[in-house]
Protein backbone atom coordinates (compact mmCIF):
# COMPACT_ATOMS: atom_id res chain seq x y z
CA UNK A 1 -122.31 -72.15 -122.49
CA UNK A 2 -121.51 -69.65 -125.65
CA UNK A 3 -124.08 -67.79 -126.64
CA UNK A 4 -124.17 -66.53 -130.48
CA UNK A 5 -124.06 -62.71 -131.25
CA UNK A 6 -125.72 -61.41 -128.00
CA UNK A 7 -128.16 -58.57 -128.05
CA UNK A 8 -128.71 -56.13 -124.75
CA UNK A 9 -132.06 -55.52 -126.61
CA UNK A 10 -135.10 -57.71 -128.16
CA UNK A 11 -135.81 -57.37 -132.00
CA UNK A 12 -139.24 -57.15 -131.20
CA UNK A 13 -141.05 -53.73 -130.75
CA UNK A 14 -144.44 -53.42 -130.00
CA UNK A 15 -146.85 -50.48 -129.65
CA UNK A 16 -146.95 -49.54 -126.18
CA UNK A 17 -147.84 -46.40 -124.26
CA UNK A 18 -145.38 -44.67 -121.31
CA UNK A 19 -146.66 -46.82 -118.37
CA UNK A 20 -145.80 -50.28 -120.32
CA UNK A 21 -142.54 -48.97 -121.04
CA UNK A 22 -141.81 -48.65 -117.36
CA UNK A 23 -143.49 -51.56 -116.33
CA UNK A 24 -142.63 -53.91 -118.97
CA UNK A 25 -139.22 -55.00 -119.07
CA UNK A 26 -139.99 -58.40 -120.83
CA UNK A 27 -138.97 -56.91 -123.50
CA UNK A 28 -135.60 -56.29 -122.72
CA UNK A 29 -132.49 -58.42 -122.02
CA UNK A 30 -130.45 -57.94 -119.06
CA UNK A 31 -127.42 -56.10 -119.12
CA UNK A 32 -125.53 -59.25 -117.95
CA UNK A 33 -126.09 -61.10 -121.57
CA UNK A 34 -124.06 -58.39 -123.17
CA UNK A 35 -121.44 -59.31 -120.56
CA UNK A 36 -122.21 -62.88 -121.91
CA UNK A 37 -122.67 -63.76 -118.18
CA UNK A 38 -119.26 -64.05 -117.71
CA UNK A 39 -118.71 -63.95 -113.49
CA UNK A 40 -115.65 -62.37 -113.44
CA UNK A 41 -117.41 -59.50 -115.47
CA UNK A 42 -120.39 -59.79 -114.45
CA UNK A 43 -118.70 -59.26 -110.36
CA UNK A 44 -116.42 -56.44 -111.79
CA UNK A 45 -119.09 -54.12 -112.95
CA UNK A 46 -121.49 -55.09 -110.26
CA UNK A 47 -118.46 -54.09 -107.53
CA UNK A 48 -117.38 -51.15 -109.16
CA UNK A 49 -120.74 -49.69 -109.73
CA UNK A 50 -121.37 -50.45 -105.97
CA UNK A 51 -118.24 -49.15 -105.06
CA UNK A 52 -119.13 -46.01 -106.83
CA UNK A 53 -122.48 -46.01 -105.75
CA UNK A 54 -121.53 -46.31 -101.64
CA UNK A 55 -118.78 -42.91 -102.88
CA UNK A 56 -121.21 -40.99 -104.12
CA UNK A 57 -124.01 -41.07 -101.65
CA UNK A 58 -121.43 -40.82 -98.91
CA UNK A 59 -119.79 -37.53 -100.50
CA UNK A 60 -123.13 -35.67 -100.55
CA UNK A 61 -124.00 -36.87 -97.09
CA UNK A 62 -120.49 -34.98 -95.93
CA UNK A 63 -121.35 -31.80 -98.06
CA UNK A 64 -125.08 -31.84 -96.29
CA UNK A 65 -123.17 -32.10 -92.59
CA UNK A 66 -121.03 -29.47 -93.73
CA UNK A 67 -123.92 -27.21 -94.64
CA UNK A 68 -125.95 -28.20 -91.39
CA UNK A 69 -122.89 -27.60 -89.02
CA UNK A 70 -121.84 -24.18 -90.94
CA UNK A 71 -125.26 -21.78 -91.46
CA UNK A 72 -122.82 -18.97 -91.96
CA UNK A 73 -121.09 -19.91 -95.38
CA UNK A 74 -121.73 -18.93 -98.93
CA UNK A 75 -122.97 -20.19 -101.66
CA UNK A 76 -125.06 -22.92 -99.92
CA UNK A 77 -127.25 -23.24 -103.05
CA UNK A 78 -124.27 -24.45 -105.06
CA UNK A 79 -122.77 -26.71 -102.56
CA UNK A 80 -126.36 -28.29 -102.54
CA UNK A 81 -126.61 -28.58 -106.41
CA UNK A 82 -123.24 -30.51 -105.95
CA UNK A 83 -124.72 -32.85 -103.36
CA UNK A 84 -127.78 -33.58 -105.50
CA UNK A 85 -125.51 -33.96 -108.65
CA UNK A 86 -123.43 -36.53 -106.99
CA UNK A 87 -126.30 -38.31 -105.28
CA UNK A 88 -127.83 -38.93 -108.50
CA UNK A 89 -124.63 -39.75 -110.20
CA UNK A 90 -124.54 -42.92 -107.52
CA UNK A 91 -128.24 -44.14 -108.16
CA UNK A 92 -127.54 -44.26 -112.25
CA UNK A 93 -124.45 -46.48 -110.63
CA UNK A 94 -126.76 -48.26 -108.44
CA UNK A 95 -129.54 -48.66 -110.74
CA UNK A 96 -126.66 -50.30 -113.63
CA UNK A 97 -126.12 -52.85 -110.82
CA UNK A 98 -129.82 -53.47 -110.85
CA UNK A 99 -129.80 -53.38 -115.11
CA UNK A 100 -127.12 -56.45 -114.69
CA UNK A 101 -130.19 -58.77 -114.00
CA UNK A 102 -133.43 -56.84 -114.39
CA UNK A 103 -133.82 -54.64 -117.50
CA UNK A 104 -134.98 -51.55 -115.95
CA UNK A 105 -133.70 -48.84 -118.99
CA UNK A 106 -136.24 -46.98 -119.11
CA UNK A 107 -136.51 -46.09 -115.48
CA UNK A 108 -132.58 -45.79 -116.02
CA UNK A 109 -132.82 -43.63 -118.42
CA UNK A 110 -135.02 -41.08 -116.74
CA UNK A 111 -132.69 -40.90 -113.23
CA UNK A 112 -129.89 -40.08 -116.30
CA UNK A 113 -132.27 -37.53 -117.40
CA UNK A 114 -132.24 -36.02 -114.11
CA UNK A 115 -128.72 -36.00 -113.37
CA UNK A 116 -128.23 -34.40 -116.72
CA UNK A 117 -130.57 -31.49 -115.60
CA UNK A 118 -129.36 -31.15 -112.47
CA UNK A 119 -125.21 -31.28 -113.97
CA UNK A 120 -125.97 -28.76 -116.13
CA UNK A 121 -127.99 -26.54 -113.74
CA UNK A 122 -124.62 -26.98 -111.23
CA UNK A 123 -122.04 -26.00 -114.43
CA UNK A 124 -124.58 -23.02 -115.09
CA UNK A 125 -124.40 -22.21 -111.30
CA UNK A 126 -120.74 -22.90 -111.25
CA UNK A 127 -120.01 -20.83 -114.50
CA UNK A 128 -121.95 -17.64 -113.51
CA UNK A 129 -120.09 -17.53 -109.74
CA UNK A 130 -116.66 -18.59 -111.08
CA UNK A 131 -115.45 -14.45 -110.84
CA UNK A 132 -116.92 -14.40 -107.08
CA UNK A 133 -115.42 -17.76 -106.15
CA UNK A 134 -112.23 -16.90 -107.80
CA UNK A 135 -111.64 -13.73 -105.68
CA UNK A 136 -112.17 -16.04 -102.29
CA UNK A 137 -108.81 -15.68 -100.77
CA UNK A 138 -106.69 -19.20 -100.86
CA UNK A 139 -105.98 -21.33 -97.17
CA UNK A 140 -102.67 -19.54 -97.28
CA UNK A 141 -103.77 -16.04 -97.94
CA UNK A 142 -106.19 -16.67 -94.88
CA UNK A 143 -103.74 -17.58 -92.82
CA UNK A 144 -101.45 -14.87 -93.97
CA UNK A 145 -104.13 -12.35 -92.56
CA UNK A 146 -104.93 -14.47 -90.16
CA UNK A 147 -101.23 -14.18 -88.74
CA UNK A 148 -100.99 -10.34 -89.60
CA UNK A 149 -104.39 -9.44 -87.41
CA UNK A 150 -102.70 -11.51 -84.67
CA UNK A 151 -100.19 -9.61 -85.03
CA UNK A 152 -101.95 -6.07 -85.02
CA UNK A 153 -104.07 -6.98 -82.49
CA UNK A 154 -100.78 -7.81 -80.39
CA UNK A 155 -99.35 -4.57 -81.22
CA UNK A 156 -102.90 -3.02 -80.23
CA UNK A 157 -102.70 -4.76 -76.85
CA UNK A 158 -99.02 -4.01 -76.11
CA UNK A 159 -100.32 0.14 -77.08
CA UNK A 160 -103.02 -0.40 -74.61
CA UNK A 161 -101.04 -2.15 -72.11
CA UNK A 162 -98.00 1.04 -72.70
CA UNK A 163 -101.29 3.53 -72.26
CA UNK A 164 -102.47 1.50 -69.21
CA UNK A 165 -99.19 2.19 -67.59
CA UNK A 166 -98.50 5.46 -68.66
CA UNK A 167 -101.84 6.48 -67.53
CA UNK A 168 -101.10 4.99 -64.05
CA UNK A 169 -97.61 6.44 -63.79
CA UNK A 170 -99.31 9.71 -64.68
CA UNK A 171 -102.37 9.20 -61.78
CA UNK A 172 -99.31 8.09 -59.13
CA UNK A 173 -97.33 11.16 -60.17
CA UNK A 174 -100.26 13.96 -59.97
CA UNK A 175 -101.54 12.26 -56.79
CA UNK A 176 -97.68 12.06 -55.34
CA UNK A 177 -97.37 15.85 -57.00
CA UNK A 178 -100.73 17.06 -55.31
CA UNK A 179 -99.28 15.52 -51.63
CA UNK A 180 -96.37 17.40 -52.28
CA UNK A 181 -98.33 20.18 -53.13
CA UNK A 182 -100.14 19.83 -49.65
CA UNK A 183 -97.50 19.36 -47.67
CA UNK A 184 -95.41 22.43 -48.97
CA UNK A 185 -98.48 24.24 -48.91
CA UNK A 186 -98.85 23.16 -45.10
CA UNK A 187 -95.58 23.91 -44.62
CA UNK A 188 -95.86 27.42 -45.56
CA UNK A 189 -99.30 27.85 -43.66
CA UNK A 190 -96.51 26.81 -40.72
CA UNK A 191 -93.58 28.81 -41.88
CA UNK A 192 -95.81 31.95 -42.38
CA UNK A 193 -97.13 31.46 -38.52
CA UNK A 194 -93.96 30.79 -36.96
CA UNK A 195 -92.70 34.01 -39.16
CA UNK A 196 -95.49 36.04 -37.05
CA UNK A 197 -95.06 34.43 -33.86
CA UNK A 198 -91.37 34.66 -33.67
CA UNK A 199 -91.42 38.45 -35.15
CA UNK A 200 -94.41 39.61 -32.08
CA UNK A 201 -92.01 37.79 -29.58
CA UNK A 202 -88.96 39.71 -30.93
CA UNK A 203 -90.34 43.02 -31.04
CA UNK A 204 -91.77 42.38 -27.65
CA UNK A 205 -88.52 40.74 -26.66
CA UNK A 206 -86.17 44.20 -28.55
CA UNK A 207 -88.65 46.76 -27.19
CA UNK A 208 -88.67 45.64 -23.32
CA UNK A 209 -84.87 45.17 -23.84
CA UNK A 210 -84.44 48.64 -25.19
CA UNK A 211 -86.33 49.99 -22.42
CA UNK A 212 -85.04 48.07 -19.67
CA UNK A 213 -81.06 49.30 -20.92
CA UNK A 214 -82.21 52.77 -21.09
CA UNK A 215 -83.33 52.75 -17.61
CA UNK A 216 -80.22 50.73 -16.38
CA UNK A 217 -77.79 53.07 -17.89
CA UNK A 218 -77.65 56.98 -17.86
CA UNK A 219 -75.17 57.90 -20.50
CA UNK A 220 -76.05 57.13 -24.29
CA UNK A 221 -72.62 55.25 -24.65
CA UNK A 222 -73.01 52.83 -22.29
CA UNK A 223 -76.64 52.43 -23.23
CA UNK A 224 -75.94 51.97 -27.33
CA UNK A 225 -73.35 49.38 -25.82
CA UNK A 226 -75.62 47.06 -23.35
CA UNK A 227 -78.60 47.08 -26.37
CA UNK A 228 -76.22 46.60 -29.43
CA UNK A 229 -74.67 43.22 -27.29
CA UNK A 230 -77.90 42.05 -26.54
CA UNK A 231 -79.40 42.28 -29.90
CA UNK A 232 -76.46 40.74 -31.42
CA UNK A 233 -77.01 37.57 -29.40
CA UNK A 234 -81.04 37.44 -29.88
CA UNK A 235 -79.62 37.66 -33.70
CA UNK A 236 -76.69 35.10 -33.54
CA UNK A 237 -79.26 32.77 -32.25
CA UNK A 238 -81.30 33.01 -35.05
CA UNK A 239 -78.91 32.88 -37.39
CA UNK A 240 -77.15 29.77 -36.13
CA UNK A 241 -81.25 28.34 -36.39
CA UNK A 242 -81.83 28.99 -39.96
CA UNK A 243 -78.73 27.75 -41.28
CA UNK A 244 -79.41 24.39 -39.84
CA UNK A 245 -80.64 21.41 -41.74
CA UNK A 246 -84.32 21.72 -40.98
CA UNK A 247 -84.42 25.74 -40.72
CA UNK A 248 -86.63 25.29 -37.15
CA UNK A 249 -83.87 24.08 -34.75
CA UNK A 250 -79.63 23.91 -34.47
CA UNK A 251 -77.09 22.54 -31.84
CA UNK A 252 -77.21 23.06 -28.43
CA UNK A 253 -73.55 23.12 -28.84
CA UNK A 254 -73.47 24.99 -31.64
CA UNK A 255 -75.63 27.71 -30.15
CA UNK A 256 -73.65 27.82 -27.33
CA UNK A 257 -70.27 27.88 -29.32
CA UNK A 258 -71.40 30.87 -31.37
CA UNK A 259 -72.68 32.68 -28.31
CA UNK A 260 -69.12 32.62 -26.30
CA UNK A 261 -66.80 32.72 -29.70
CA UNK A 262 -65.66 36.57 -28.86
CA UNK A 263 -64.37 35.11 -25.35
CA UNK A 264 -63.46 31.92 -26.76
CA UNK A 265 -60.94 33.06 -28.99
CA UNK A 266 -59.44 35.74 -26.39
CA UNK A 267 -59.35 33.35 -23.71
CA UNK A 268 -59.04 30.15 -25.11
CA UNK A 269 -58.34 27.70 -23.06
CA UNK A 270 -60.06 29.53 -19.23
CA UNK A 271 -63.02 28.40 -21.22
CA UNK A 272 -64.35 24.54 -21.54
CA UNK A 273 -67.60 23.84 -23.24
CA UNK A 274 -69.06 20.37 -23.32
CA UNK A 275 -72.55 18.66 -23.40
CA UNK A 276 -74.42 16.13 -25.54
CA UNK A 277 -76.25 16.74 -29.01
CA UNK A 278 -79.55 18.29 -28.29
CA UNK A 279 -81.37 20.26 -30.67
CA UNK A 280 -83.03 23.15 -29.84
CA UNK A 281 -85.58 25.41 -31.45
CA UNK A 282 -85.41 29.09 -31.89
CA UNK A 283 -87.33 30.35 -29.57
CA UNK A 284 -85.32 28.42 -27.17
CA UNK A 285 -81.61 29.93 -28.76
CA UNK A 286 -82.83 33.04 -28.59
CA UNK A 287 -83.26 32.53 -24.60
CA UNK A 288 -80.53 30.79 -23.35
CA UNK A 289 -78.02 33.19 -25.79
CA UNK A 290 -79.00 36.01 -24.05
CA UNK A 291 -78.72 34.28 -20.53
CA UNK A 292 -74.96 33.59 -21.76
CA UNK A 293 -74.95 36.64 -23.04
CA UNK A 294 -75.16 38.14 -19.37
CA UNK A 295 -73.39 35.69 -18.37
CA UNK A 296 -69.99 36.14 -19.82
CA UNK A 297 -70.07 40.34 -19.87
CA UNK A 298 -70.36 40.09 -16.48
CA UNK A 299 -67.69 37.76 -16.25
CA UNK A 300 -65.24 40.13 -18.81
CA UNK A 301 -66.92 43.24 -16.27
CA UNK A 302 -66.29 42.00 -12.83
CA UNK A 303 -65.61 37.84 -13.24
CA UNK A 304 -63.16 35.28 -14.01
CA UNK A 305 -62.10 36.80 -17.08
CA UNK A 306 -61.63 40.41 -15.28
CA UNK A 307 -58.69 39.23 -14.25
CA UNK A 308 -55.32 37.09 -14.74
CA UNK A 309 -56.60 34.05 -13.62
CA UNK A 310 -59.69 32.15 -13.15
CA UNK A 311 -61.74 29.26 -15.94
CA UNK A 312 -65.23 29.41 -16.61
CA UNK A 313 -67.39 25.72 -17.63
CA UNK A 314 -69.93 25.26 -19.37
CA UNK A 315 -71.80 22.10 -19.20
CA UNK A 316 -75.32 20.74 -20.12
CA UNK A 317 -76.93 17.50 -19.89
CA UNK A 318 -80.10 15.29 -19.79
CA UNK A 319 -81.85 14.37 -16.79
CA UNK A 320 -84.85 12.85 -14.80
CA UNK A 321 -86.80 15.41 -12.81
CA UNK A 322 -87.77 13.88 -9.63
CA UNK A 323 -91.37 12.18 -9.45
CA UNK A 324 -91.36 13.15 -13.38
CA UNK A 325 -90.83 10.52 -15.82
CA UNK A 326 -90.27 13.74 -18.19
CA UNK A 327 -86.83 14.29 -19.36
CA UNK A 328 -85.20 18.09 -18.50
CA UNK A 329 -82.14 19.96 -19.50
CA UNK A 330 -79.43 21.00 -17.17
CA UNK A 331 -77.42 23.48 -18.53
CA UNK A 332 -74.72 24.86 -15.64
CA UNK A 333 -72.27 27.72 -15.78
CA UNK A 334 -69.13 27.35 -13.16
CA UNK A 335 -66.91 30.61 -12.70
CA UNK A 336 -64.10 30.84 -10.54
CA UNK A 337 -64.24 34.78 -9.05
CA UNK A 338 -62.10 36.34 -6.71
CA UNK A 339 -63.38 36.83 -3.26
CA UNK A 340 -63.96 41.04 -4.08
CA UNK A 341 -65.92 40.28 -7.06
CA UNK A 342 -68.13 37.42 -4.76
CA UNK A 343 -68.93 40.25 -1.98
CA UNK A 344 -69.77 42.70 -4.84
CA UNK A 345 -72.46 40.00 -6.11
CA UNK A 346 -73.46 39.51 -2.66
CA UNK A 347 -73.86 43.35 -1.73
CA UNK A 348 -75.80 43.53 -5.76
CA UNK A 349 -78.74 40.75 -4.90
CA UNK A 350 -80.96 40.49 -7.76
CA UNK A 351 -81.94 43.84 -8.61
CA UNK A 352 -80.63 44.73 -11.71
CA UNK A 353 -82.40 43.63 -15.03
CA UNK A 354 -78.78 41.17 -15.49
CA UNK A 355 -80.04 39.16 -12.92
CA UNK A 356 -83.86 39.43 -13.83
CA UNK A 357 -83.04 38.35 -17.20
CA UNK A 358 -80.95 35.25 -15.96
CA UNK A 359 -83.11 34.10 -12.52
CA UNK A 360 -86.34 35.10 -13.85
CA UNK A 361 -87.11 36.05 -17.41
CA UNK A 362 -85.23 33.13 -19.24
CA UNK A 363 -86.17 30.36 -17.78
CA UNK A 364 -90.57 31.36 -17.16
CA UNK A 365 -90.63 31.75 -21.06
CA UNK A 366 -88.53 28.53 -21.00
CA UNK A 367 -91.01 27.21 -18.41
CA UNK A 368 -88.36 26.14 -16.68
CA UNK A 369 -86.68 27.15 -13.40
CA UNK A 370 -82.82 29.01 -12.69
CA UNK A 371 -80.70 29.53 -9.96
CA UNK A 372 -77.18 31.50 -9.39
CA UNK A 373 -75.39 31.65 -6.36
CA UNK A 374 -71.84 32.04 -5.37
CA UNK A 375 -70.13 29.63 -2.94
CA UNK A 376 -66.11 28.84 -1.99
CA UNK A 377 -65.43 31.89 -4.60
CA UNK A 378 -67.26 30.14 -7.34
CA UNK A 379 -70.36 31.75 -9.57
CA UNK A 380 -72.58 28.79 -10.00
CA UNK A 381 -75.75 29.77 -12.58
CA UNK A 382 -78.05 26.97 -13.46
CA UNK A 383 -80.95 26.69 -16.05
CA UNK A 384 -83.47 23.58 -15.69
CA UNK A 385 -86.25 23.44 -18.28
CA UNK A 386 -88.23 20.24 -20.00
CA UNK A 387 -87.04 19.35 -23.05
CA UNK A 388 -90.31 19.75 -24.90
CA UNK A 389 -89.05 23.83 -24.04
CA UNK A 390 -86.14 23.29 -26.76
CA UNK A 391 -89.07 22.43 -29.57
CA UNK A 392 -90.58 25.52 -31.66
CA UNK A 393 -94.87 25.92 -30.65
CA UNK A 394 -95.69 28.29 -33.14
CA UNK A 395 -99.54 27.74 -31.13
CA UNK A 396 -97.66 29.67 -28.08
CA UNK A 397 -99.71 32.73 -29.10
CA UNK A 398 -98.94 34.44 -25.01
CA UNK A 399 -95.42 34.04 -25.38
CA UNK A 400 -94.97 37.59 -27.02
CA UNK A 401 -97.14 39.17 -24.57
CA UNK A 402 -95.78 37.00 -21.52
CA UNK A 403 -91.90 38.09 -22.82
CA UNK A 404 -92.58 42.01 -22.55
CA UNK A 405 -94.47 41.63 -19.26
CA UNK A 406 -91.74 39.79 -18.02
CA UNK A 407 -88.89 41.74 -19.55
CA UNK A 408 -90.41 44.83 -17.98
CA UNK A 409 -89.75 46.30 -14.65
CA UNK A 410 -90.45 44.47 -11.50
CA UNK A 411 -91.51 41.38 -13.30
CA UNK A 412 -94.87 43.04 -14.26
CA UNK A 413 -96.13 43.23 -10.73
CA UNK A 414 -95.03 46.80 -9.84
C-alpha cells in the first residue's frame, strides 16, 4: 500500500510541558513510516542497529574485564570514559530499533545528549594525555627491552656464576695452601727435632769415640788415624742419607757400597756385596758403617785382605725371628783368614773397643743382637736387629745418652 509524502513527524503541535513530551508519543510517527514500511528496510536498519548495538555493549564489557583483571595499569579513568562512550553509543542504536515502531525521540534524544557529553569529556581526556600516551613505548620497543634485560640479567648471572667459582677456587686453594702450610710447618717442627736428636747422639757418639781411640792408641799418629777413619764413616753415612729421595733414609746397599768403596776399588773382585732393597734411616747408617768400618780395617790390618789371597761377603737379608711374627735384618760378614791371623783373634777375645763397638755397642743402640766368631779359618760377624731399628725415632730422646755410656769403657759398668 503507497503511502503519499510520508512524514516521521505530526503537523500538529500542542502546548505541552517536559513530562508529556516523554510520555506522549501519540504525537509522533514511527520511524518505520519514513522507511514507508518497506520489510526489507525496515529488517536492514533494525539488524544493523542490533548488530551494532550487541558490538558496542560487548566492547565495553571487555575494556571493564580488562580493568578488573589489571589494577596496576594507567589511565583507568580514560579507558572507563571509553567504555561508557561506547555503551551509550549502542543504546542510541538500540533505542533507533525501538524508534522503528514506537516514537520514543525525545527519550532518544536525551541518551544522544549523554553520549555527546560523555564523547566530548573522552576527546577532552584523550586530547590533554595525548603527550603522556604518546611517550608509552610501542609492543616492539617493549620487547626490545624486554629481550635486552634478559639479556643483562644473563650476563649478570653468568658474572655471578664466574664469581661463584672463582670464589670457590680461591676457598679450595687457601684451604689446600693453609694444609700445605701445616704440613711443612710440621715438617719442620720434625726436621728441627731430628736436627737435635741426631746432633746430641753424634757428639755423644764423636766424643766417646775420641776418647775411646786415645786410650787405645799411645802415639798421636796412630791415634789422628783410628779417629779420622771413624769419623769419616759416621759422616759417609750421613751423607749417603741426605742425598736420598726423602732426606730421612737411603739404601741398605747403597750405605753399604759407600762404606767398603776404598777396598772395593783396590780389591775388586775378593769383595761380593749383595742383599735386597731395604731402606734404612740415619741413625741406623751411622751404626752399621762404623761396624763395617771395623770390620774391613781389621781385615786390610790382620784379615783377608792382609794378604795375597782370601774374599770377604757381604750379605743381608729379611727374616722371621723365631716365636716373633716381627720381621728382622740379617746382615752377615764372611772372611776367609789365614790360620795365624784366626789364633791372633782367638788369643785378642773381646777386649779392645774394635770388638766392643762390633759385639756390643752397634747392635744395643740398634736393639738388636751380634755375634763374631771364627771357625774352619773363616771370620764370621753377624748383626740381627728388627726392622723397625732401620726407621728414624726422633722421640728416642736416651739414645744420645745410652750411645756415650755404651761407647765408654767397660760398657758403662766399670
Amino acid at each position: 500500500m503507497a503511502h503519499a509524502a510520508p512524514y516521521c513527524r505530526r503537523t500538529e503541535r500542542p502546548e505541552t510541558t517536559t513530562v508529556q513530551i516523554m510520555t506522549a508519543f501519540s504525537q509522533y510517527m514511527p520511524h518505520g513510516m519514513c522507511l514507508s514500511w518497506q520489510p526489507w528496510l525496515v529488517i536492514l536498519w533494525a539488524g544493523s542497529d542490533l548488530l551494532i548495538f550487541i558490538s558496542y555493549f560487548a566492547i565495553p564489557l571487555a575494556l571493564l574485564s580488562v580493568l578488573r583483571q589489571r589494577p596496576d595499569l594507567k589511565h583507568r579513568g580514560l579507558v572507563g570514559l571509553f567504555a561508557g562512550f561506547i555503551m551509550l553509543c549502542g543504546l542510541t542504536h538500540a533505542l533507533s530499533i525501538v524508534t522503528l515502531w514506537i516514537p520514543i525521540y525525545p527519550l532518544q534524544g536525551y541518551v544522544k545528549l549523554a553520549t555527546g557529553l560523555v564523547s566530548a569529556a573522552t576527546a577532552i581526556v584523550l586530547f590533554r594525555l595525548v603527550p603522556t600516551l604518546i611517550t608509552i613505548p610501542t609492543p616492539s620497543e617493549l620487547q626490545e627491552a624486554n629481550q635486552n634485560l634478559k639479556r643483562e640479567i644473563a650476563a649478570h648471572e653468568a658474572t655471578l656464576a664466574k664469581l661463584r667459582q672463582a670464589q670457590h677456587n680461591l676457598e679450595a686453594e687457601v684451604e689446600e695452601r693453609t694444609a700445605e702450610l701445616k704440613r711443612a710447618n710440621a715438617q719442620l717442627a720434625i726436621s728441627t727435632r731430628e736436627a737435635v736428636h741426631r746432633s746430641r747422639n753424634l757428639i755423644a757418639v764423636v766424643s766417646s769415640i775420641a776418647r775411646q781411640s786415645a786410650r787405645s792408641h799411645g802415639d798421636a799418629g796412630g791415634f789422628i788415624d783410628t779417629f779420622i777413619g771413624r769419623l769419616n764413616a759416621l759422616a759417609d753415612a750421613t751423607s749417603i742419607v741426605m742425598k736420598g729421595e726423602t732426606r730421612t733414609s737411603a739404601d741398605l746397599g747403597q750405605v753399604v757400597r759407600t762404606q767398603l768403596e776404598p777396598v772395593l776399588m783396590t780389591y775388586g773382585d775378593r769383595i761380593k756385596v749383595e742383599g735386597q732393597p731395604i731402606d734404612a734411616g740415619s741413625e741406623a747408617a751411622q751404626q752399621i758403617s762404623l761396624a763395617l768400618h771395623e770390620l774391613a780395617t781389621n781385615s786390610q790390618k790382620y784379615g783377608a785382605l792382609s794378604a795375597d789371597a782370601g774374599a770377604i761377603s757381604v750379605s743381608w737379608t729379611k727374616r722371621a725371628a723365631d716365636g716373633d711374627d716381627a720381621e728382622r735384618l740379617v746382615l752377615r760378614w764372611d772372611e776367609e783368614i789365614s790360620e795365624a791371623a784366626a789364633r791372633s783373634f782367638a788369643d785378642a777375645g773381646s777386649g779392645g773397643f774394635g770388638s766392643r763397638l762390633l759385639t756390643k755397642i752397634v747392635p744395643t743402640v740398634l736393639r738388636g743382637s751380634a755375634r763374631r766368631e771364627v771357625e774352619d779359618s773363616t771370620l764370621t760377624y753377624e748383626l740381627i736387629l728388627p726392622l723397625s731399628a732401620l726407621k728414624d725415632n726422633v722421640n728416642r730422646d736416651g739414645d744420645a745418652d745410652l750411645a756415650a755410656r755404651i761407647v765408654d769403657r767397660d760398657f758403662g759398668l766399670a
